[in-house]
PDB file of N, CA and C in Angstrom:
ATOM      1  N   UNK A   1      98.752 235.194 278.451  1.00  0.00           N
ATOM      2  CA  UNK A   1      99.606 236.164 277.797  1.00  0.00           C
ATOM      3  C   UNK A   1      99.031 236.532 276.430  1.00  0.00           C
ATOM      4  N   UNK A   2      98.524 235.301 275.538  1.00  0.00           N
ATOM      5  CA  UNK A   2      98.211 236.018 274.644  1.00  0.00           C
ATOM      6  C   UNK A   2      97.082 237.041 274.349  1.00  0.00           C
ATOM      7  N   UNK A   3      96.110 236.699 275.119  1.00  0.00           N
ATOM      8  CA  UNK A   3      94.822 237.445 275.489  1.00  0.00           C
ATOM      9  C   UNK A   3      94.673 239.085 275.753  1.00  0.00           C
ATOM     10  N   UNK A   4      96.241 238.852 276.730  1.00  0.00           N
ATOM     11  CA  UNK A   4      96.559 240.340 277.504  1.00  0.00           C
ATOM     12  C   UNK A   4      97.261 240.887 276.003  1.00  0.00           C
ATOM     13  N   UNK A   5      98.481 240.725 274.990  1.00  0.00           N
ATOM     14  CA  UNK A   5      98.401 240.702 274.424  1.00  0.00           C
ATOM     15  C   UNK A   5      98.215 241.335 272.745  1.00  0.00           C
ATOM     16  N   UNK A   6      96.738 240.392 272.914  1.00  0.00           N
ATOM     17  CA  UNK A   6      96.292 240.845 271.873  1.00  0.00           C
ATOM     18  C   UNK A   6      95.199 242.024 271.762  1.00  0.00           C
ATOM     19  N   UNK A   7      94.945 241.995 273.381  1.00  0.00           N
ATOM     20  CA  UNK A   7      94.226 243.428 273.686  1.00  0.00           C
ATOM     21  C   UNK A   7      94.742 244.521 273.963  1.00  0.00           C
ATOM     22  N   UNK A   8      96.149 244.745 274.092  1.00  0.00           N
ATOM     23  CA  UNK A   8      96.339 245.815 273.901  1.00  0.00           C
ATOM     24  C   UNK A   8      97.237 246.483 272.477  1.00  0.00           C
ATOM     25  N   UNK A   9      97.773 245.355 272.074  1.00  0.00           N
ATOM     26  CA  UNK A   9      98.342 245.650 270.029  1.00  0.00           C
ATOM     27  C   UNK A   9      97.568 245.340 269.433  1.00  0.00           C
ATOM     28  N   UNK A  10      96.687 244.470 269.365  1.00  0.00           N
ATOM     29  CA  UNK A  10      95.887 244.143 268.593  1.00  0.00           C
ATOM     30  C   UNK A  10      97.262 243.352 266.931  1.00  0.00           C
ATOM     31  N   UNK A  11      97.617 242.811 267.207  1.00  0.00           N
ATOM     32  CA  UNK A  11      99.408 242.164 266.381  1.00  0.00           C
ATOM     33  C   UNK A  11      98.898 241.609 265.495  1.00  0.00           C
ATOM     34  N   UNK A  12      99.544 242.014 263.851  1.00  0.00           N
ATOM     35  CA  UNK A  12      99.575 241.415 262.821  1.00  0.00           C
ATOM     36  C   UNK A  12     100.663 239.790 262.676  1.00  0.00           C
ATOM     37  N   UNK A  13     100.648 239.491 264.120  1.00  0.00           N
ATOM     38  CA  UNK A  13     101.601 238.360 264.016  1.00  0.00           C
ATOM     39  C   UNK A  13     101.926 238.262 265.852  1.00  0.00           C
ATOM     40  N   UNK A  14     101.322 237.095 266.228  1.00  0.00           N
ATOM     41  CA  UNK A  14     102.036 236.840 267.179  1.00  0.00           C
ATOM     42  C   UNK A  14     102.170 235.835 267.817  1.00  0.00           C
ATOM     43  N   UNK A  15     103.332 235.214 268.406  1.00  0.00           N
ATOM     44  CA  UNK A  15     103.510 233.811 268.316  1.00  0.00           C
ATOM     45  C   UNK A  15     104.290 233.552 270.060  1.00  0.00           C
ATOM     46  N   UNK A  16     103.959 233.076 270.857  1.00  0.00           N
ATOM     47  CA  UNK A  16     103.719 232.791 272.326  1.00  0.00           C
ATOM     48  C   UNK A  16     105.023 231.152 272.260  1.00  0.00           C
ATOM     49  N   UNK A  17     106.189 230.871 272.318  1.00  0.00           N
ATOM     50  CA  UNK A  17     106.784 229.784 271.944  1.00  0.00           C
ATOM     51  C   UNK A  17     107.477 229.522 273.740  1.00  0.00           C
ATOM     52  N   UNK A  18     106.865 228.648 274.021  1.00  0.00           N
ATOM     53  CA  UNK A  18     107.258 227.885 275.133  1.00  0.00           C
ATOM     54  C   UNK A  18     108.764 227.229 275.441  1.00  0.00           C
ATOM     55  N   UNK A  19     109.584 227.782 275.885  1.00  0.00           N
ATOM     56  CA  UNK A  19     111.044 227.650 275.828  1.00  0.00           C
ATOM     57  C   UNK A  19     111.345 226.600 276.821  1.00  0.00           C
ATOM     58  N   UNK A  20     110.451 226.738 278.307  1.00  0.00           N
ATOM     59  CA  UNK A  20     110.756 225.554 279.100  1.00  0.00           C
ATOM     60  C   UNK A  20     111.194 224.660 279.233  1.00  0.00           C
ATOM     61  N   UNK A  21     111.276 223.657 278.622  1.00  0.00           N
ATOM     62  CA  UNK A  21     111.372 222.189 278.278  1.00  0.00           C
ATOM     63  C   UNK A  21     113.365 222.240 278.416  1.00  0.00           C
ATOM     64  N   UNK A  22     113.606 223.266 277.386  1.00  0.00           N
ATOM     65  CA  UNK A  22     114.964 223.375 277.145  1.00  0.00           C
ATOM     66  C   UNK A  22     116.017 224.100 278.333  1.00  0.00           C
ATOM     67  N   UNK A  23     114.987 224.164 279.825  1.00  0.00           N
ATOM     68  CA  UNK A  23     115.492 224.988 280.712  1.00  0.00           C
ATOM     69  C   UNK A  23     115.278 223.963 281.972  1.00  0.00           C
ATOM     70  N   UNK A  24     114.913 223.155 281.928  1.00  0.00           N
ATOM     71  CA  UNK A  24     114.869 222.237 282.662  1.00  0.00           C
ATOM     72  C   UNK A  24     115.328 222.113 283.853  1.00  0.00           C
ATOM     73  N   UNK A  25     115.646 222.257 284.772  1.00  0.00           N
ATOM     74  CA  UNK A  25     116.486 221.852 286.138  1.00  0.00           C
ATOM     75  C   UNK A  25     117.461 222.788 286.294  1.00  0.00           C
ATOM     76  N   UNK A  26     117.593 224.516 285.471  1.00  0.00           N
ATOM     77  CA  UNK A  26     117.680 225.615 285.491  1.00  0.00           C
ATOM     78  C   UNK A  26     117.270 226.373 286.540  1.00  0.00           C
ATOM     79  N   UNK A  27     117.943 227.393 286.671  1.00  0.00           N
ATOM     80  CA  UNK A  27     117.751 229.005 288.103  1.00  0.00           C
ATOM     81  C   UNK A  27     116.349 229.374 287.504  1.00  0.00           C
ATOM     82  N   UNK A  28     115.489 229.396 288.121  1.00  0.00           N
ATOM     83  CA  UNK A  28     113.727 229.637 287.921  1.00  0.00           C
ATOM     84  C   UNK A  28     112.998 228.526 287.408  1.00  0.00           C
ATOM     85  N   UNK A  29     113.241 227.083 287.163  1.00  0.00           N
ATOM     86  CA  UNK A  29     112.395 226.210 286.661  1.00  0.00           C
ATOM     87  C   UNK A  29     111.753 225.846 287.710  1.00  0.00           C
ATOM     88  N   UNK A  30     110.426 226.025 288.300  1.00  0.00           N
ATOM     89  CA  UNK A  30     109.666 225.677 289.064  1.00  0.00           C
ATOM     90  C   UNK A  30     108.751 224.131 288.741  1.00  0.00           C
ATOM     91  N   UNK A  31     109.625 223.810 287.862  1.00  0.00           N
ATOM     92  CA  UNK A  31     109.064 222.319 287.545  1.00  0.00           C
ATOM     93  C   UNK A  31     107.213 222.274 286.631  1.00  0.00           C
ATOM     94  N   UNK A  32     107.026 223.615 286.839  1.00  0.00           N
ATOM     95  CA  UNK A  32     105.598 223.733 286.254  1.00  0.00           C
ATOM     96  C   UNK A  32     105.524 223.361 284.733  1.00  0.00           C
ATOM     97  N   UNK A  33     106.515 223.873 283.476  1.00  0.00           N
ATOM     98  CA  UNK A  33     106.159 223.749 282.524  1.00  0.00           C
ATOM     99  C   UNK A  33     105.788 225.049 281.945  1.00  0.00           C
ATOM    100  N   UNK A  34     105.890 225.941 282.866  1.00  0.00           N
ATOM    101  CA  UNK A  34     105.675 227.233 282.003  1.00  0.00           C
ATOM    102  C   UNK A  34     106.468 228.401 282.591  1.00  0.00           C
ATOM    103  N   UNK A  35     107.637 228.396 282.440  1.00  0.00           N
ATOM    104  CA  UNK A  35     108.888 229.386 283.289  1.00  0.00           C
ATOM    105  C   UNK A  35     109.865 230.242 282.028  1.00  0.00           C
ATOM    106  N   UNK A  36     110.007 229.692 281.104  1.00  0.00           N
ATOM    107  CA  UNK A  36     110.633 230.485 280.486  1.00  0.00           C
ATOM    108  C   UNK A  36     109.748 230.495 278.694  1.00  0.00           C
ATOM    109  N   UNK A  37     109.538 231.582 278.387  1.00  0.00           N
ATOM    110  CA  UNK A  37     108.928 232.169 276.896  1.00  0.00           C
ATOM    111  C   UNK A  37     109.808 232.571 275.975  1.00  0.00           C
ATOM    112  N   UNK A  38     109.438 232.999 274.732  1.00  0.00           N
ATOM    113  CA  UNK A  38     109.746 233.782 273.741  1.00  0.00           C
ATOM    114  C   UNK A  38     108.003 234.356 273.506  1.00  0.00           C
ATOM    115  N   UNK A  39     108.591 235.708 272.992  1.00  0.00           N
ATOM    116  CA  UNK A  39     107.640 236.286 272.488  1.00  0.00           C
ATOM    117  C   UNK A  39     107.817 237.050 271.124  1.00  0.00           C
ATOM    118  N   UNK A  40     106.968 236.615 270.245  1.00  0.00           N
ATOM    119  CA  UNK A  40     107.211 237.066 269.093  1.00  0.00           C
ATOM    120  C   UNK A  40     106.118 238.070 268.562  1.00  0.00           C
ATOM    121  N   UNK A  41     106.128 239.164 268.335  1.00  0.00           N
ATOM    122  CA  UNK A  41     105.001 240.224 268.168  1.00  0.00           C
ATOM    123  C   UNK A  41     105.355 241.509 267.450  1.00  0.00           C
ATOM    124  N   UNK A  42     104.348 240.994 266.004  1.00  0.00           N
ATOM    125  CA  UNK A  42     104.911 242.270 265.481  1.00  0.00           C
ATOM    126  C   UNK A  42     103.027 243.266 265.582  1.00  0.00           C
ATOM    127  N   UNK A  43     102.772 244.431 265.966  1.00  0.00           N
ATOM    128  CA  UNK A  43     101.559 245.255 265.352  1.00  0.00           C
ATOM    129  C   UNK A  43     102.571 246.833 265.219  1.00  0.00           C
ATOM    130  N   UNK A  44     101.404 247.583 264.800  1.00  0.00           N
ATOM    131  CA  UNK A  44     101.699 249.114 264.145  1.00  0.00           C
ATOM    132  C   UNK A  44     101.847 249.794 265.810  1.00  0.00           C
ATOM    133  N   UNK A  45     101.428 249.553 266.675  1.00  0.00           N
ATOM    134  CA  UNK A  45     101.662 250.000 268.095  1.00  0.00           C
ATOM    135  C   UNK A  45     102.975 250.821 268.582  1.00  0.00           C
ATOM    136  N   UNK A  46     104.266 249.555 267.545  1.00  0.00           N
ATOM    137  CA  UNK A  46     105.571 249.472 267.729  1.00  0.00           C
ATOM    138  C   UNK A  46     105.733 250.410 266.333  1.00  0.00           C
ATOM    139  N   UNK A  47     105.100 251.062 265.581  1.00  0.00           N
ATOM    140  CA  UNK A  47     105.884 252.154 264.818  1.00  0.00           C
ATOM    141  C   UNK A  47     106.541 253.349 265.261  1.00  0.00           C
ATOM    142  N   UNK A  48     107.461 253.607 265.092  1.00  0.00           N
ATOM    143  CA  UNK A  48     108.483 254.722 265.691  1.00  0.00           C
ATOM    144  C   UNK A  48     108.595 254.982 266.838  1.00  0.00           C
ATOM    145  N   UNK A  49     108.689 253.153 267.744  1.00  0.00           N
ATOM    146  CA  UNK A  49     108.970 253.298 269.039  1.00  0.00           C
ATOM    147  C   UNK A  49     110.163 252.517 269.366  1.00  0.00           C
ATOM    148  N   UNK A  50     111.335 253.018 270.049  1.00  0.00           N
ATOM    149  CA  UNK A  50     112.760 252.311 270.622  1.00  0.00           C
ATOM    150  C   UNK A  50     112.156 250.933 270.740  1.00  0.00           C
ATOM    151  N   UNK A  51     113.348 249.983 270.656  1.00  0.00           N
ATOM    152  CA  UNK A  51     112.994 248.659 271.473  1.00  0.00           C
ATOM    153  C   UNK A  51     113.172 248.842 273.090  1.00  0.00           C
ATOM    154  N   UNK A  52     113.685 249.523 273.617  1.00  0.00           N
ATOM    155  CA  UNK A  52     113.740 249.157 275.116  1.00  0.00           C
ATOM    156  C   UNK A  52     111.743 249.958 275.331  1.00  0.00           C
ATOM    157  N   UNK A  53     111.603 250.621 274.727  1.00  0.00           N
ATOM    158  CA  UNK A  53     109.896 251.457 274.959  1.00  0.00           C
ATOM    159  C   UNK A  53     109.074 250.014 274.672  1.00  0.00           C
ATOM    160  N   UNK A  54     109.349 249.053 273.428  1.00  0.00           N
ATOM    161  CA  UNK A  54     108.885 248.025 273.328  1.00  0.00           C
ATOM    162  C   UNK A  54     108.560 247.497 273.907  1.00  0.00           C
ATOM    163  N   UNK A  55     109.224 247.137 274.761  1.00  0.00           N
ATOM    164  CA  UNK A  55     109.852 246.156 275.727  1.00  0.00           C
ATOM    165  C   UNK A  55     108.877 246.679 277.370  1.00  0.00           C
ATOM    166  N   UNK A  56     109.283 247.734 277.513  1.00  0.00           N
ATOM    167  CA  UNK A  56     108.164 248.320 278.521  1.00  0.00           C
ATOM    168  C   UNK A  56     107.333 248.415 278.177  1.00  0.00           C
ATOM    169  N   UNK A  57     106.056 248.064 277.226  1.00  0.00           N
ATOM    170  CA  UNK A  57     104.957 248.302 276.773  1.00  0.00           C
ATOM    171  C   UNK A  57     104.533 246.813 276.984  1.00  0.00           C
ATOM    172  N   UNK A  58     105.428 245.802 276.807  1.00  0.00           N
ATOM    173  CA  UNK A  58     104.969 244.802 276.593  1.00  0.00           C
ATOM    174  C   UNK A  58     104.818 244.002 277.844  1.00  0.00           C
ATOM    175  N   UNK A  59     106.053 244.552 278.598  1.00  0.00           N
ATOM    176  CA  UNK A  59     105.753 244.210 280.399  1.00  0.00           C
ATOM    177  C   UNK A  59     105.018 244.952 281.067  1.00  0.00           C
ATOM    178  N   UNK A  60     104.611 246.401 280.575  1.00  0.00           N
ATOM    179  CA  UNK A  60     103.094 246.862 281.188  1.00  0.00           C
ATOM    180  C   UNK A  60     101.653 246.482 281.090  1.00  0.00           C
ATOM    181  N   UNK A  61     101.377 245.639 279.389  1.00  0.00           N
ATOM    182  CA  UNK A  61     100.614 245.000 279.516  1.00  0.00           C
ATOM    183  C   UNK A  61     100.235 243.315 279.745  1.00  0.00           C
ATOM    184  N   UNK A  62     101.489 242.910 280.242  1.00  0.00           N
ATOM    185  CA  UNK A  62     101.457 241.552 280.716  1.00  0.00           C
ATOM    186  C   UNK A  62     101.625 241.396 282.318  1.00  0.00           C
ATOM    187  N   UNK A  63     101.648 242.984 282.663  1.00  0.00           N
ATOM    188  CA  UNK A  63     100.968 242.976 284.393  1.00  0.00           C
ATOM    189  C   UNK A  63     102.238 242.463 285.419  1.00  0.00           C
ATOM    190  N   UNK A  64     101.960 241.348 286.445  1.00  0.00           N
ATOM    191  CA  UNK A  64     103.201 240.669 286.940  1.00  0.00           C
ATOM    192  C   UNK A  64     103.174 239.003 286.435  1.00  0.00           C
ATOM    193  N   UNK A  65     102.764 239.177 285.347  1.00  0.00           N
ATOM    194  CA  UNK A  65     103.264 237.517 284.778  1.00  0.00           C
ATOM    195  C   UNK A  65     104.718 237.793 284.320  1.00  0.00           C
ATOM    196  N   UNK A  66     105.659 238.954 283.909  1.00  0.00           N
ATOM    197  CA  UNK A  66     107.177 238.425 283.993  1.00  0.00           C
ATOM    198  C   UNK A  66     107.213 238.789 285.686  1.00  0.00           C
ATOM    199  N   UNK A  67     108.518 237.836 285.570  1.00  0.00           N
ATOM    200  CA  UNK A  67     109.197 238.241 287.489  1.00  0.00           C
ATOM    201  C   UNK A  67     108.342 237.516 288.157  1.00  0.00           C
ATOM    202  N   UNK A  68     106.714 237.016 287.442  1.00  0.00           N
ATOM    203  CA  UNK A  68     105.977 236.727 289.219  1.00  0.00           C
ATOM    204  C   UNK A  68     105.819 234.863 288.660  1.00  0.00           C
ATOM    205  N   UNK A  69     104.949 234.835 287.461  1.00  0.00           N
ATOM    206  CA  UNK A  69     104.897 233.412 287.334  1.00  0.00           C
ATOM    207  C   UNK A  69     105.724 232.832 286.309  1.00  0.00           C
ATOM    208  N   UNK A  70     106.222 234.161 285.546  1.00  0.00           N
ATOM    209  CA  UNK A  70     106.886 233.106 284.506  1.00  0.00           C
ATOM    210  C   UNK A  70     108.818 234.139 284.860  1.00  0.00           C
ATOM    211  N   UNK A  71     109.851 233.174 284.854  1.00  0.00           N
ATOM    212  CA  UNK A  71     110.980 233.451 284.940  1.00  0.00           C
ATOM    213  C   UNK A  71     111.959 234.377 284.116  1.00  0.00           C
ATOM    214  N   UNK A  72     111.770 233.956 282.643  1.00  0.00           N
ATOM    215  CA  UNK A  72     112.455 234.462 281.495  1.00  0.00           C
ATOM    216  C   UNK A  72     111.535 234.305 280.769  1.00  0.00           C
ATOM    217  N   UNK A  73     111.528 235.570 279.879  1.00  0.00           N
ATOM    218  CA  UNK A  73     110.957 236.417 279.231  1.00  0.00           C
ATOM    219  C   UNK A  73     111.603 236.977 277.512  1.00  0.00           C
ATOM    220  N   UNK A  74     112.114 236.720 276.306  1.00  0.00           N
ATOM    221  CA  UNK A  74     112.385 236.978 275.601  1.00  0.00           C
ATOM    222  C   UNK A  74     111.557 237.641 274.718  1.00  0.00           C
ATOM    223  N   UNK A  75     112.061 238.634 274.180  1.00  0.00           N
ATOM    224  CA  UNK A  75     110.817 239.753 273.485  1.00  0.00           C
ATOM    225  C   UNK A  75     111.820 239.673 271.893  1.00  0.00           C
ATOM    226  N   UNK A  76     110.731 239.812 270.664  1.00  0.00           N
ATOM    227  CA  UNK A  76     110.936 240.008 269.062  1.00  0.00           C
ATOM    228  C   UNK A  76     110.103 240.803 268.921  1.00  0.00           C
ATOM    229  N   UNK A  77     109.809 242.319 269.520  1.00  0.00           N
ATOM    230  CA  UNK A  77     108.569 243.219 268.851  1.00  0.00           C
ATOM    231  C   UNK A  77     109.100 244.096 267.474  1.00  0.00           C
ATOM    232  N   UNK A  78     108.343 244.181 266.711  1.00  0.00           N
ATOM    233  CA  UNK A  78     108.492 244.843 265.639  1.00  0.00           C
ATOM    234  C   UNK A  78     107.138 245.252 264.995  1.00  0.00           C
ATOM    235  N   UNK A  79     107.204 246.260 264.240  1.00  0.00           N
ATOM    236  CA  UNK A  79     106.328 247.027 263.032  1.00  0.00           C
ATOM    237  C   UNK A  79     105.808 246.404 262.246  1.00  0.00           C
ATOM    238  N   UNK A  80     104.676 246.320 261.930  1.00  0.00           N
ATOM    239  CA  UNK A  80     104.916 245.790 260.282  1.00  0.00           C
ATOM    240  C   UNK A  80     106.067 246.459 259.089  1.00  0.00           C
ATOM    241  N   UNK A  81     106.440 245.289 258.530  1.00  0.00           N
ATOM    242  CA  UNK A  81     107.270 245.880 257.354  1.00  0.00           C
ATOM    243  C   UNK A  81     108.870 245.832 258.272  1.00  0.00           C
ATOM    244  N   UNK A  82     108.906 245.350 259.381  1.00  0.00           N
ATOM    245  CA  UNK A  82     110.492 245.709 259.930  1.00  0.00           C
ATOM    246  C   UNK A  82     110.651 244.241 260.234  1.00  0.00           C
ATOM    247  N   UNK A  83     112.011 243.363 260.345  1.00  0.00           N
ATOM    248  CA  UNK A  83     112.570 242.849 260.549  1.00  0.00           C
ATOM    249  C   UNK A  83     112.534 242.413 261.958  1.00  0.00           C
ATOM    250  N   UNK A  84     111.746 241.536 262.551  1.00  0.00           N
ATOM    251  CA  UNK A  84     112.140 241.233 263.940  1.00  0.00           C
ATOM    252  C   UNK A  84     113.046 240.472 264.187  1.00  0.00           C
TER     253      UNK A  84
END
């Protein structure tokens, strides 16, 4: 994820936080260790774009890793200079 990423914002900030652990024996825990994220990402990409456009930008360039290997998905995109 971060790879995909960082190649297409190129992000003045971005932080990949592994939520799993706290989802444990949860609807999608496949016992793997890597089922549920946060994503924290701010670049200029996201200037004067909606969050739901965000949000589709960020599941277009992360392909089918939401829905296919990883379960839940939490998104913080923002601008520089904005408040995520």
């Amino acid at each position: 994820m971060e790879s995909l990423l960082t190649e297409a914002f190129a992000p003045t900030k971005l932080e990949i936080i592994n939520d799993s652990a706290s989802h444990s024996g949860h609807s999608g825990d496949d016992g793997s260790g890597e089922s549920h994220f946060t994503i924290v990402i701010e670049s200029a990409a996201f200037e004067g774009v909606s969050r739901l456009q965000r949000q589709r930008m960020i599941n277009a360039a992360l392909g089918d890793i939401p829905g296919q290997r990883v379960h839940a998905l939490a998104l913080k995109a923002s601008a520089p200079g904005e408040n995520s």
